[in-house]
C-alpha atoms as a PDB file:
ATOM      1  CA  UNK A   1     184.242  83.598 187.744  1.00  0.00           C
ATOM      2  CA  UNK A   2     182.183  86.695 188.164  1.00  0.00           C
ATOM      3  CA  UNK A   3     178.499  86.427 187.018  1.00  0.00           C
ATOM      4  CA  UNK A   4     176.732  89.897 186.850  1.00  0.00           C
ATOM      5  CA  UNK A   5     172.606  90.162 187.080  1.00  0.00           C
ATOM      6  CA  UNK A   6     171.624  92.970 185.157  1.00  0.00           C
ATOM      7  CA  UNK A   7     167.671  92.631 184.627  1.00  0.00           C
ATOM      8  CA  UNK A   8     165.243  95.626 184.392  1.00  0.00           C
ATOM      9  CA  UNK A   9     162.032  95.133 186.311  1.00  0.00           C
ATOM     10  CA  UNK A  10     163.110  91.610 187.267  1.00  0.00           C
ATOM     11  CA  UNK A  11     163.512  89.937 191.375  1.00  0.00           C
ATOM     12  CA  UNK A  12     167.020  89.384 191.826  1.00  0.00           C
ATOM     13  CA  UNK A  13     166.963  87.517 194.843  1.00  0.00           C
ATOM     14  CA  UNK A  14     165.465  83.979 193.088  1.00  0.00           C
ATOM     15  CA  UNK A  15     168.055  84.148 190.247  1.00  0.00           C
ATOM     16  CA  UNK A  16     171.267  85.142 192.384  1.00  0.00           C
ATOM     17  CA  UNK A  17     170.269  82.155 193.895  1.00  0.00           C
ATOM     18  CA  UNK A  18     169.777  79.895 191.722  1.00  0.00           C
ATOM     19  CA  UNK A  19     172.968  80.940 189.746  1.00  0.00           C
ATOM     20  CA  UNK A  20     174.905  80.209 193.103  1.00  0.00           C
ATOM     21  CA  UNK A  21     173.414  76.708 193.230  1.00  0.00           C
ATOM     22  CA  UNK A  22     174.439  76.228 189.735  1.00  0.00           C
ATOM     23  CA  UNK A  23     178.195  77.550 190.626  1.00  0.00           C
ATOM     24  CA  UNK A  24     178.810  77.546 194.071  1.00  0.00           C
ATOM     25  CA  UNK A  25     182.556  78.649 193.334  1.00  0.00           C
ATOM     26  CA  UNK A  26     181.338  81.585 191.653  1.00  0.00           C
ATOM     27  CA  UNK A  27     180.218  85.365 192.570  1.00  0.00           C
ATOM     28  CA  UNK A  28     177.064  86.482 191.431  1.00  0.00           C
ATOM     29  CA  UNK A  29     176.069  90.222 192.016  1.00  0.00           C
ATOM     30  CA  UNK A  30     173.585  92.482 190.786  1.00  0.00           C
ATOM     31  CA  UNK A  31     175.413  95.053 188.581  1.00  0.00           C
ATOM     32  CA  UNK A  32     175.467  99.138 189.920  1.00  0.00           C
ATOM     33  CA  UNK A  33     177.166 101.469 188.536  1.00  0.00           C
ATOM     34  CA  UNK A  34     181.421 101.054 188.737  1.00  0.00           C
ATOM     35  CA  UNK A  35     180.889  97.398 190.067  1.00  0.00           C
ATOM     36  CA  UNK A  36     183.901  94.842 189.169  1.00  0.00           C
ATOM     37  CA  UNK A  37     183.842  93.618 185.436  1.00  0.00           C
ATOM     38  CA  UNK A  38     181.953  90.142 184.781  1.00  0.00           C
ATOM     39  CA  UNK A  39     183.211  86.739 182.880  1.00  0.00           C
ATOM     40  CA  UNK A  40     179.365  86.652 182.215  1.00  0.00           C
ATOM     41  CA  UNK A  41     175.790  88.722 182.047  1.00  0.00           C
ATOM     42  CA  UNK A  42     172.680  87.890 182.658  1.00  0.00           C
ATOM     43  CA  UNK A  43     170.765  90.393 181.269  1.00  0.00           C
ATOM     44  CA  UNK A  44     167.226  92.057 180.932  1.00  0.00           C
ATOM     45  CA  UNK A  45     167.554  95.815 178.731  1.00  0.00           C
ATOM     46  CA  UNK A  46     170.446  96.672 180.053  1.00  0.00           C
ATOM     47  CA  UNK A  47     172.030  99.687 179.914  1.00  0.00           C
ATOM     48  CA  UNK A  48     174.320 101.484 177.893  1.00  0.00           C
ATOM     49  CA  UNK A  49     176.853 101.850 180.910  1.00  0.00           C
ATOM     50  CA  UNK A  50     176.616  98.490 182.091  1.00  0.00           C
ATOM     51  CA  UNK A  51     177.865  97.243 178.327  1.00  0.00           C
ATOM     52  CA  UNK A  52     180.471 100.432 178.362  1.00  0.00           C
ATOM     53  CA  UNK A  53     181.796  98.786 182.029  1.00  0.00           C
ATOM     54  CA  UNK A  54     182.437  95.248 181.057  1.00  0.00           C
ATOM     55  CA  UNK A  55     185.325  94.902 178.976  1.00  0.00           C
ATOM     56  CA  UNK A  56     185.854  91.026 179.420  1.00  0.00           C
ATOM     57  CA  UNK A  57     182.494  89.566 179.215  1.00  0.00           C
ATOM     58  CA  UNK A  58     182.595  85.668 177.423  1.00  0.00           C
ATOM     59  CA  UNK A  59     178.836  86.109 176.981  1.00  0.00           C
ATOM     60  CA  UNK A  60     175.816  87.986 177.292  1.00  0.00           C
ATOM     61  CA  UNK A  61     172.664  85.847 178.205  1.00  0.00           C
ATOM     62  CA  UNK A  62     169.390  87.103 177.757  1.00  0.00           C
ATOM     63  CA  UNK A  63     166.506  86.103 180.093  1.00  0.00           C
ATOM     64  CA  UNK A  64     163.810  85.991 177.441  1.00  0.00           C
ATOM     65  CA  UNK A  65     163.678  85.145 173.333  1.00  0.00           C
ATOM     66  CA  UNK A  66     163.657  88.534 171.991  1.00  0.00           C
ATOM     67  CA  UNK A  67     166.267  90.200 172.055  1.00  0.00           C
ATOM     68  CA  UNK A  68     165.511  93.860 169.887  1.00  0.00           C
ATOM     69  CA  UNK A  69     166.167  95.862 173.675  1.00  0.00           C
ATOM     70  CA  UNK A  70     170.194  94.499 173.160  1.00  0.00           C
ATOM     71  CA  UNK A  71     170.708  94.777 169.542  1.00  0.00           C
ATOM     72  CA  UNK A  72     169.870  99.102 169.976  1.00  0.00           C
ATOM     73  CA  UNK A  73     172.684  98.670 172.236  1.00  0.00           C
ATOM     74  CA  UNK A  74     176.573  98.780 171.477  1.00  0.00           C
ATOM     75  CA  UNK A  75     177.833  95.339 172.189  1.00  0.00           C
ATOM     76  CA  UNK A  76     181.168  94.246 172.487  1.00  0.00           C
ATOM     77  CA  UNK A  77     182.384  92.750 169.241  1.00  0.00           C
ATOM     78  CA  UNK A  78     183.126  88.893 169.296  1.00  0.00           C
ATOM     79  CA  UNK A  79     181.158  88.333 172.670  1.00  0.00           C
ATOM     80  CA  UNK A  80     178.132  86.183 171.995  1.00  0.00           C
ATOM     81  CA  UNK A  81     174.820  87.416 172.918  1.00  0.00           C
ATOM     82  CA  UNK A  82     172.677  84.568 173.994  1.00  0.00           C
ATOM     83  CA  UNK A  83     168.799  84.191 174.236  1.00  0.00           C
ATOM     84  CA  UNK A  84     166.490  81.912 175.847  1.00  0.00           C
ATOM     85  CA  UNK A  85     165.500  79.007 172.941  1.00  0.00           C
ATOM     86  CA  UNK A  86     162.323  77.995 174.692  1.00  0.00           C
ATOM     87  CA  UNK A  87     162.360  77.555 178.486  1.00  0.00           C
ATOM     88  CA  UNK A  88     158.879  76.279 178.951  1.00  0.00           C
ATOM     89  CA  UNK A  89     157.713  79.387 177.007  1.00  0.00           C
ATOM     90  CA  UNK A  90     156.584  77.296 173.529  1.00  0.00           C
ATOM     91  CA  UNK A  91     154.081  75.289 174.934  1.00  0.00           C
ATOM     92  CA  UNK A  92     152.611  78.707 177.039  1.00  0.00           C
ATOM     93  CA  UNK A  93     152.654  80.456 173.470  1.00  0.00           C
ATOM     94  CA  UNK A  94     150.753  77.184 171.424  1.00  0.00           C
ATOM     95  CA  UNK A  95     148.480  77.336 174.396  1.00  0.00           C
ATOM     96  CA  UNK A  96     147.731  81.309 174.022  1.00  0.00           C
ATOM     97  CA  UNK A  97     147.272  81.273 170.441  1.00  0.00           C
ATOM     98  CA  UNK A  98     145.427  78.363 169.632  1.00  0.00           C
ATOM     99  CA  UNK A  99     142.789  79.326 172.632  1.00  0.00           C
ATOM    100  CA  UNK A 100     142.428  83.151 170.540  1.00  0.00           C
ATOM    101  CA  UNK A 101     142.164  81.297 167.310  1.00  0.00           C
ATOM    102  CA  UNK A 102     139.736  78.809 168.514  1.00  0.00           C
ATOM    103  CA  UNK A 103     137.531  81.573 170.759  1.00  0.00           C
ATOM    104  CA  UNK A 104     137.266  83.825 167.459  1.00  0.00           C
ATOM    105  CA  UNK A 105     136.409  80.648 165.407  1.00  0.00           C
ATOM    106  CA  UNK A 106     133.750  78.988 167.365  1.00  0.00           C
ATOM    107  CA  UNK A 107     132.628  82.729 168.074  1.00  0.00           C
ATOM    108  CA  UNK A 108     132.662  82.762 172.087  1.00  0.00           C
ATOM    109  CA  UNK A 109     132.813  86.043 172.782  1.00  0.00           C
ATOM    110  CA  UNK A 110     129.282  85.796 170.951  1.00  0.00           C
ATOM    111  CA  UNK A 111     128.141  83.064 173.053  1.00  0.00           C
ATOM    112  CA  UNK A 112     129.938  85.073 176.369  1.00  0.00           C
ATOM    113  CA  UNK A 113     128.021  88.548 175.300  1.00  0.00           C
ATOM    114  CA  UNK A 114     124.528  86.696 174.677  1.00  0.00           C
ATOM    115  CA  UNK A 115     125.179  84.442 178.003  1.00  0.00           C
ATOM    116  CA  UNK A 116     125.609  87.788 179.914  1.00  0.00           C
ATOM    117  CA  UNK A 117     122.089  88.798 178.748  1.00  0.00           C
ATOM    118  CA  UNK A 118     120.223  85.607 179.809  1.00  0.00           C
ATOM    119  CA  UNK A 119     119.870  84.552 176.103  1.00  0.00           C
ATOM    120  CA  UNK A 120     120.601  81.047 174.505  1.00  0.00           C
ATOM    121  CA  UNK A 121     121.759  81.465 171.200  1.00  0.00           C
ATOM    122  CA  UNK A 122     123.104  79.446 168.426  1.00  0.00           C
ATOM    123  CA  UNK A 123     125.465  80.221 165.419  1.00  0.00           C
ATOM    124  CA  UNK A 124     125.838  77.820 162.775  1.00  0.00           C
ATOM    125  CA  UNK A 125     129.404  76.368 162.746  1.00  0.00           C
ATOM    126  CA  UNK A 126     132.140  77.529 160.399  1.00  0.00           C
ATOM    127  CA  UNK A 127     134.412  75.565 158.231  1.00  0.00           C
ATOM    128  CA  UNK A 128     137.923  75.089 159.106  1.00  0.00           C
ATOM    129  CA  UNK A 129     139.009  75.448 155.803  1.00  0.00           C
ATOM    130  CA  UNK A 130     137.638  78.741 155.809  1.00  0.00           C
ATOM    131  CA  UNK A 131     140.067  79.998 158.521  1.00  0.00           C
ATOM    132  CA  UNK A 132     143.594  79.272 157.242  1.00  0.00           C
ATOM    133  CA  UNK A 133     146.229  80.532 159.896  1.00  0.00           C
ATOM    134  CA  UNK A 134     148.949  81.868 158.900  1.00  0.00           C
ATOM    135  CA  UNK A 135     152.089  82.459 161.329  1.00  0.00           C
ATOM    136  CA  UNK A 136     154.588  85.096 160.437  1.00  0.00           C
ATOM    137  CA  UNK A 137     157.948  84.025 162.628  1.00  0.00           C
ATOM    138  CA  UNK A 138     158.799  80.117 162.519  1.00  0.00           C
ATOM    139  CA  UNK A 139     161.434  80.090 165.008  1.00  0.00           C
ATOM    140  CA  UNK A 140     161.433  78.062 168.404  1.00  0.00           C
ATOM    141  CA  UNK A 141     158.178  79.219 169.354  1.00  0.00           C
ATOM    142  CA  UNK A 142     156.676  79.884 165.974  1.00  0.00           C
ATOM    143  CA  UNK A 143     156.926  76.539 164.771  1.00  0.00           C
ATOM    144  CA  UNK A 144     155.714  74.887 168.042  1.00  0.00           C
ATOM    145  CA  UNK A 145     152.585  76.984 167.803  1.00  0.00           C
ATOM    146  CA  UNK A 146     152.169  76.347 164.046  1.00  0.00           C
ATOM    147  CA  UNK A 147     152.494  72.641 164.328  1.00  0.00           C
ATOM    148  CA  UNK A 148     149.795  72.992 167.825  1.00  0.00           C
ATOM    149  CA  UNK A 149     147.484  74.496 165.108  1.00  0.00           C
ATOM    150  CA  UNK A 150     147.761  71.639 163.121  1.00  0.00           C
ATOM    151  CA  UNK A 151     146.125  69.253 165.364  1.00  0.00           C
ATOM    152  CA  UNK A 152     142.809  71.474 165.208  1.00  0.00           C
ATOM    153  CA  UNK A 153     142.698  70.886 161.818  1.00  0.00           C
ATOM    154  CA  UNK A 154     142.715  74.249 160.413  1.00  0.00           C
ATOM    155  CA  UNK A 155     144.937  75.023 157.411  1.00  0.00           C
ATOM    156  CA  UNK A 156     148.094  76.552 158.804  1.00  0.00           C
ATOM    157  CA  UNK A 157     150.907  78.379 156.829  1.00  0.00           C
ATOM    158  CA  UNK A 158     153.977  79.739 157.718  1.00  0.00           C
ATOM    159  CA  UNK A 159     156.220  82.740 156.704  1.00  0.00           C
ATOM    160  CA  UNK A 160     160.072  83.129 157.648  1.00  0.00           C
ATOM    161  CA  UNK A 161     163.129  85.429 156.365  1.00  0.00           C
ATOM    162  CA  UNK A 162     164.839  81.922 154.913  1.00  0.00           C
ATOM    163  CA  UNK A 163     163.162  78.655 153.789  1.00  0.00           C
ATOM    164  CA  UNK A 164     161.888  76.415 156.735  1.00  0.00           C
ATOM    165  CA  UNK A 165     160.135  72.897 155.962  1.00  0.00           C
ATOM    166  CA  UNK A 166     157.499  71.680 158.622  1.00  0.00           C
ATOM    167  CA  UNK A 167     155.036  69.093 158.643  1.00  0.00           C
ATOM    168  CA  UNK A 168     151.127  69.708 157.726  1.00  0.00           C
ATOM    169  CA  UNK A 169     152.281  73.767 157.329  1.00  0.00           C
ATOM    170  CA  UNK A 170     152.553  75.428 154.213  1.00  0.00           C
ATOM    171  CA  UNK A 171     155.941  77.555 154.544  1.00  0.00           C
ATOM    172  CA  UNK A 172     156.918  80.984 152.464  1.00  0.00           C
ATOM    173  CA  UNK A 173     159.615  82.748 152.747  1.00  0.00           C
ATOM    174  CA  UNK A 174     161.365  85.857 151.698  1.00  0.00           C
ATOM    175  CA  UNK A 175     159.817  89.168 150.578  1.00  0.00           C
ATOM    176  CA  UNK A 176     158.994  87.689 147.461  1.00  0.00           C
ATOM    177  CA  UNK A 177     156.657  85.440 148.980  1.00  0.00           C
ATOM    178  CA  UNK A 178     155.561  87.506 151.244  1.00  0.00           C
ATOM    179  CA  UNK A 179     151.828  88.682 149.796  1.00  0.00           C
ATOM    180  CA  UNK A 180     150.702  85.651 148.705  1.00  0.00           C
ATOM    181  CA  UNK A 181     151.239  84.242 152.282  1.00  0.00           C
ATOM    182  CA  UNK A 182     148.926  87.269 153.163  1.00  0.00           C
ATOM    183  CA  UNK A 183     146.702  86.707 150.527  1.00  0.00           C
ATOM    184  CA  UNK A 184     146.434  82.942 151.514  1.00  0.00           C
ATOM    185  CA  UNK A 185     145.582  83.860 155.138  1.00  0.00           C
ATOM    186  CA  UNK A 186     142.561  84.726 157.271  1.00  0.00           C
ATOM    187  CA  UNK A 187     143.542  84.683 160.293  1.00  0.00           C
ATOM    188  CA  UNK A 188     147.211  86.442 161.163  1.00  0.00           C
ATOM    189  CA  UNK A 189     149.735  85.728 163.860  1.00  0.00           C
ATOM    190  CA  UNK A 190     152.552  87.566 164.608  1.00  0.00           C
ATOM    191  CA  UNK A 191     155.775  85.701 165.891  1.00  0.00           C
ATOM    192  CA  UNK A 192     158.428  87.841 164.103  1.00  0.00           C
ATOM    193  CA  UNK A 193     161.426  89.094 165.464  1.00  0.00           C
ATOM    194  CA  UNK A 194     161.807  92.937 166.104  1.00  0.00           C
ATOM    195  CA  UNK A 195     164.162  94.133 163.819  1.00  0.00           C
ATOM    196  CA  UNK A 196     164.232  97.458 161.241  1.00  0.00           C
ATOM    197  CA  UNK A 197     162.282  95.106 158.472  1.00  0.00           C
ATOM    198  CA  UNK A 198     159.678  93.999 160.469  1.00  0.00           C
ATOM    199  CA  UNK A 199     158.765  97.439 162.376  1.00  0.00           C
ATOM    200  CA  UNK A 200     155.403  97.944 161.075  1.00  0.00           C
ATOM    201  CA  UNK A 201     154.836  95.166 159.223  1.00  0.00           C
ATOM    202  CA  UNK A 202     151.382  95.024 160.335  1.00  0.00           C
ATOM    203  CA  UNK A 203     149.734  98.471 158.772  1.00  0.00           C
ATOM    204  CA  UNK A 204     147.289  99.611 156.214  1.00  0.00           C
ATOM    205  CA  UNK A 205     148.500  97.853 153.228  1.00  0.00           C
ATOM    206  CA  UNK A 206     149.897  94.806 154.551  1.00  0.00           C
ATOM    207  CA  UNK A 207     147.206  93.753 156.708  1.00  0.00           C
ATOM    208  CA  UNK A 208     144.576  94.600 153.958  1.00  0.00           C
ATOM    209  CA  UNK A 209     145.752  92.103 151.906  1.00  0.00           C
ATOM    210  CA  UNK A 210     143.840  89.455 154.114  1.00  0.00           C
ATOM    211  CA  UNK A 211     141.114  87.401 153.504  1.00  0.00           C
ATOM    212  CA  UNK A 212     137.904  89.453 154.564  1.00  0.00           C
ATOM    213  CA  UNK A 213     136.276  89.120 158.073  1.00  0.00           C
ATOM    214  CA  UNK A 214     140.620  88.381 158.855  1.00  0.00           C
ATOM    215  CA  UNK A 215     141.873  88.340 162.860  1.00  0.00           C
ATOM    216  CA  UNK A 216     145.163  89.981 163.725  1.00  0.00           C
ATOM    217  CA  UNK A 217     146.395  88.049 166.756  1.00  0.00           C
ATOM    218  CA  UNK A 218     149.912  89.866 167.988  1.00  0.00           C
ATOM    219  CA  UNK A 219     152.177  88.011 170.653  1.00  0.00           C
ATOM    220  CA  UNK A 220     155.541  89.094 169.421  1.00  0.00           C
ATOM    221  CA  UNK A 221     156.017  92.779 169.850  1.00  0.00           C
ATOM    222  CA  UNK A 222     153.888  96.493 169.624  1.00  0.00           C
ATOM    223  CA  UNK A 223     155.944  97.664 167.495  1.00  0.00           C
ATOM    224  CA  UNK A 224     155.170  95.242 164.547  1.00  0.00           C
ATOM    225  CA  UNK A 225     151.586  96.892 164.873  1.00  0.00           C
ATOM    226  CA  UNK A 226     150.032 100.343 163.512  1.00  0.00           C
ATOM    227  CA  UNK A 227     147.761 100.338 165.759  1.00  0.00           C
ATOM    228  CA  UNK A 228     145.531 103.095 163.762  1.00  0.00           C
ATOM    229  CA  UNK A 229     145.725 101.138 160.894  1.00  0.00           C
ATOM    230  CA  UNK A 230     144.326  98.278 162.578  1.00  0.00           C
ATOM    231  CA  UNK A 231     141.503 100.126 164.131  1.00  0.00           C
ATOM    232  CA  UNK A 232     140.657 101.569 160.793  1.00  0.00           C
ATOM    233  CA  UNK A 233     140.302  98.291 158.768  1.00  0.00           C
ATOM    234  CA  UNK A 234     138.270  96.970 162.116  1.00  0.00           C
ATOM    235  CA  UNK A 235     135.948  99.698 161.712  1.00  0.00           C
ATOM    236  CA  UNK A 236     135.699  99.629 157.722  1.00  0.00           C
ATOM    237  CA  UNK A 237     134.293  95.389 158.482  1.00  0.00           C
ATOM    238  CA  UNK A 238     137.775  93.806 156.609  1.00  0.00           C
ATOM    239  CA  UNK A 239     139.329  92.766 159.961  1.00  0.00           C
ATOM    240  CA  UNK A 240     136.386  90.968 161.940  1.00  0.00           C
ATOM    241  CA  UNK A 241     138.815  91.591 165.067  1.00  0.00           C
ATOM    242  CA  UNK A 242     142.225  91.303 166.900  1.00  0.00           C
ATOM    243  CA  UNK A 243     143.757  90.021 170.012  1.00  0.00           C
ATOM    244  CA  UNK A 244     146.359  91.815 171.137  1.00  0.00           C
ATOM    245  CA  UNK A 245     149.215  90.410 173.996  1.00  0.00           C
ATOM    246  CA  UNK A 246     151.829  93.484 173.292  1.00  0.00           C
ATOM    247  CA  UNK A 247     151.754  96.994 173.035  1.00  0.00           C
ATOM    248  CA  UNK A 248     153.814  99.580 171.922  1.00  0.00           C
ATOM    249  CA  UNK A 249     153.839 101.520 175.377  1.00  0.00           C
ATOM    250  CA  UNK A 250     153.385  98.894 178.295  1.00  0.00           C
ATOM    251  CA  UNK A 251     151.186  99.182 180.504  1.00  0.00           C
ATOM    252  CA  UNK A 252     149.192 100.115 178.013  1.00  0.00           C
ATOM    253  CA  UNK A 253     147.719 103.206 178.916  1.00  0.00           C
ATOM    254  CA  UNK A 254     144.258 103.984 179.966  1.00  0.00           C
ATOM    255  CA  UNK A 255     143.240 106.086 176.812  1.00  0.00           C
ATOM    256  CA  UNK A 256     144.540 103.934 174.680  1.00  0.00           C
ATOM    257  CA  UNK A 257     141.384 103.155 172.615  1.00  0.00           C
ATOM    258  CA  UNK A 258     142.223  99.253 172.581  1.00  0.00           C
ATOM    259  CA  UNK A 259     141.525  99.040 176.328  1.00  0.00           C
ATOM    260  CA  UNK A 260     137.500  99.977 174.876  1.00  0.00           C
ATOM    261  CA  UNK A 261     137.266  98.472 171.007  1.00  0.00           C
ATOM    262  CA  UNK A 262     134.494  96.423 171.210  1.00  0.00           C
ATOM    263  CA  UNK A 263     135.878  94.141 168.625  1.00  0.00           C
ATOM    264  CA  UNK A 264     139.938  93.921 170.292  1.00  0.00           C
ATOM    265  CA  UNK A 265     140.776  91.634 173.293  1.00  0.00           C
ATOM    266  CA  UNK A 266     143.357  92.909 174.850  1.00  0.00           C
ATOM    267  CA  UNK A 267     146.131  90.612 177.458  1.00  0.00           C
ATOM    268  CA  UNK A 268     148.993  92.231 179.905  1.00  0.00           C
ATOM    269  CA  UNK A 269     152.159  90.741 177.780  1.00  0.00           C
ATOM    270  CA  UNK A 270     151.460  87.339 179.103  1.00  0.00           C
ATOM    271  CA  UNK A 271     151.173  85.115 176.493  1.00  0.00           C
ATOM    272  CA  UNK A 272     154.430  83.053 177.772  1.00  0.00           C
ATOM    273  CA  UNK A 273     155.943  84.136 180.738  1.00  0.00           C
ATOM    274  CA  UNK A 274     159.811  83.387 181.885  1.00  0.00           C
ATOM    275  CA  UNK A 275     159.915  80.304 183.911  1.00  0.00           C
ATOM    276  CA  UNK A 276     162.876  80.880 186.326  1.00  0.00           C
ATOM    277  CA  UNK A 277     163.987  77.656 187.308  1.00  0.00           C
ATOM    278  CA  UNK A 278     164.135  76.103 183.299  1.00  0.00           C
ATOM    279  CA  UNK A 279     165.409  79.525 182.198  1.00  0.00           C
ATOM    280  CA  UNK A 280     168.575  79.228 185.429  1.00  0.00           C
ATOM    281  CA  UNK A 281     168.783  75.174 184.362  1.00  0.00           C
ATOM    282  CA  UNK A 282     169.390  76.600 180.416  1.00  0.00           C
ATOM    283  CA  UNK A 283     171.804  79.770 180.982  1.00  0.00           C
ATOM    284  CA  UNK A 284     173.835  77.534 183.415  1.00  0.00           C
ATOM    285  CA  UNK A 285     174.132  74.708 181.317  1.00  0.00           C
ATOM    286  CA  UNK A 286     175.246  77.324 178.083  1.00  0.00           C
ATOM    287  CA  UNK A 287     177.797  79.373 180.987  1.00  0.00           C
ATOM    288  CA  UNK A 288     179.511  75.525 181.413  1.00  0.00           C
ATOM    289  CA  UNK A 289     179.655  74.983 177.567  1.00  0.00           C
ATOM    290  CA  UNK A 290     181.643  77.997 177.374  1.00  0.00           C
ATOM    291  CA  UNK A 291     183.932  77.638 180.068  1.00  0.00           C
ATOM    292  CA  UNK A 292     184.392  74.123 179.075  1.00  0.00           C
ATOM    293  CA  UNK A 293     186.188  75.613 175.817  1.00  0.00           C
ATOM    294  CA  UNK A 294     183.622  74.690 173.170  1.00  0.00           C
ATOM    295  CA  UNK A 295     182.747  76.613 170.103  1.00  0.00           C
ATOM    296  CA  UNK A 296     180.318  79.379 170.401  1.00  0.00           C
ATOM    297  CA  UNK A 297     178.393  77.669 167.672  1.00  0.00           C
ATOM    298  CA  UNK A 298     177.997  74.743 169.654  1.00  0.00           C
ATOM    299  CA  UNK A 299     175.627  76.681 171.524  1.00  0.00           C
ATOM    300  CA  UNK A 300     171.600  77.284 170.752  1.00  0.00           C
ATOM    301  CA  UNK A 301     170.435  80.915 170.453  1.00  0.00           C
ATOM    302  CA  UNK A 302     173.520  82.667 169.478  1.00  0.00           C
ATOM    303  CA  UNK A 303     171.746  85.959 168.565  1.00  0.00           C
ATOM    304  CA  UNK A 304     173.655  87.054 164.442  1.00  0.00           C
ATOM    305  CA  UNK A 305     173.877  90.966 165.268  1.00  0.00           C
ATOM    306  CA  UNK A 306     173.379  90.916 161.245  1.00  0.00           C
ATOM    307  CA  UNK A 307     170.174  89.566 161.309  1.00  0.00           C
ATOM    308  CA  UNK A 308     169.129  91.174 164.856  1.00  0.00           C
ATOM    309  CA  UNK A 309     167.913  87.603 166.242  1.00  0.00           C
END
């Protein structure tokens, strides 16, 4: 069995060797160009050519959850693309969100900006019923940060592509549904797939539809932002505010005017991180399913190229 390491931007050296401890019978090699064919890949945005060189893959396994880098790519048909279902990065996400939802609600960066100026200040406390969260994106990680929400007692809703049922969270779903979860919200995060539908979703008229004083918080990917749109309804007093974990270039670039927004927080894509050694202990165990001659669709996050996720 030949296991080829194709990941952008990524240290090899700690996953060749932890995919050696997992099959010491195997080879595992970081792809170049003309290498030998792989059973598997391990992949992060691959290339064109390494797809074009691998004519017998049995699977394609993503090091992360999102997976919009693979689907612009041409895949070979009937060989599984496979993402990471959580991997220790659920709990990072409910940690990340609920800390921007509860800074903007209890108003820190008020208390932060007075306590850098020597002054002790109070602010009279806000209702949480006056802050409903709503969560666009309820798969692995959206519903473990919708149900974290829960237990701060703030109203949470959810909105998904098809009909989802979770505990203590309102869920809509479908276009159809799709402004009055807006409508119902005030404060907005974004856990949504990248596909063609949900490019932009977050612009003029979409986000406008929030409760005024709403909060844009964005942890999925830049592209579901305008980000001029957002600045605009900042400026015009609708949106109170936004933090922001992904951008459309990253790094973001210095004259980005983000990076100086009074009003925009602004985090370096870190809102759940890859955790190698649960990631290695996931792939590995899906790589033995396989060769072990069950079903494909015995196996969690099996990306539908329909759907793009």
């Amino acid at each position: 069995m030949l296991i080829s390491f194709c990941c952008a931007g990524t240290k090899s050296q700690p996953w060749l060797e932890g995919l050696h401890a997992a099959f010491p019978g195997a080879e595992v090699e970081v792809w170049s160009a003309g290498a030998p064919a792989a059973d598997y890949a391990v992949v992060w945005t691959p290339p064109q050519q390494f797809i074009d060189e691998q004519p017998r893959l049995k699977g394609i396994f993503n090091i992360g959850a999102g997976v919009d880098a693979l689907m612009k790519l041409r895949l070979p048909p009937g060989v599984p693309v496979v993402r990471l279902d959580d991997a220790g990065m659920s709990v990072q996400m409910a940690e990340y969100v609920c800390h921007a939802v509860i800074r903007h609600f209890r108003e820190f960066d008020g208390y932060e900006a007075d306590a850098a100026q020597g002054k002790w200040s109070y602010r009279k406390p806000h209702l949480r019923q006056d802050f409903p969260v709503g969560v666009m994106g309820l798969g692995v990680l959206g519903e473990r940060v919708s149900r974290a929400l829960t237990q701060f007692d703030f109203p949470v809703m959810g909105w998904s592509r098809s009909a989802k049922s979770i505990d203590g969270v309102q869920c809509f779903s479908g276009e159809a549904a799709f402004n009055d979860f807006l409508a119902a919200s005030r404060i907005l995060v974004c856990l949504l797939p990248l596909t063609p539908d949900t490019d932009n979703i977050m612009r003029q008229d979409t986000l406008a539809r929030l409760k005024p004083g709403g909060y844009v918080i964005n942890v999925a990917r830049g592209s579901h932002l305008v980000d001029d749109d957002l600045i605009a309804l900042i400026d015009s007093g609708h949106l109170a505010g936004a933090t922001l974990d992904v951008f459309r270039t990253e790094p973001l670039p210095a004259a980005h005017p983000f990076w100086r927004h009074p009003q925009i927080i602004v985090t370096p894509h870190t809102s759940a991180r890859t955790l190698r050694e649960e990631s290695l202990t996931q792939i590995a165990g899906k790589i033995r399913t396989l060769e072990d001659g069950a079903p494909i669709a015995s196996l969690a996050g099996v990306v539908d190229p329909n759907k793009g996720y």
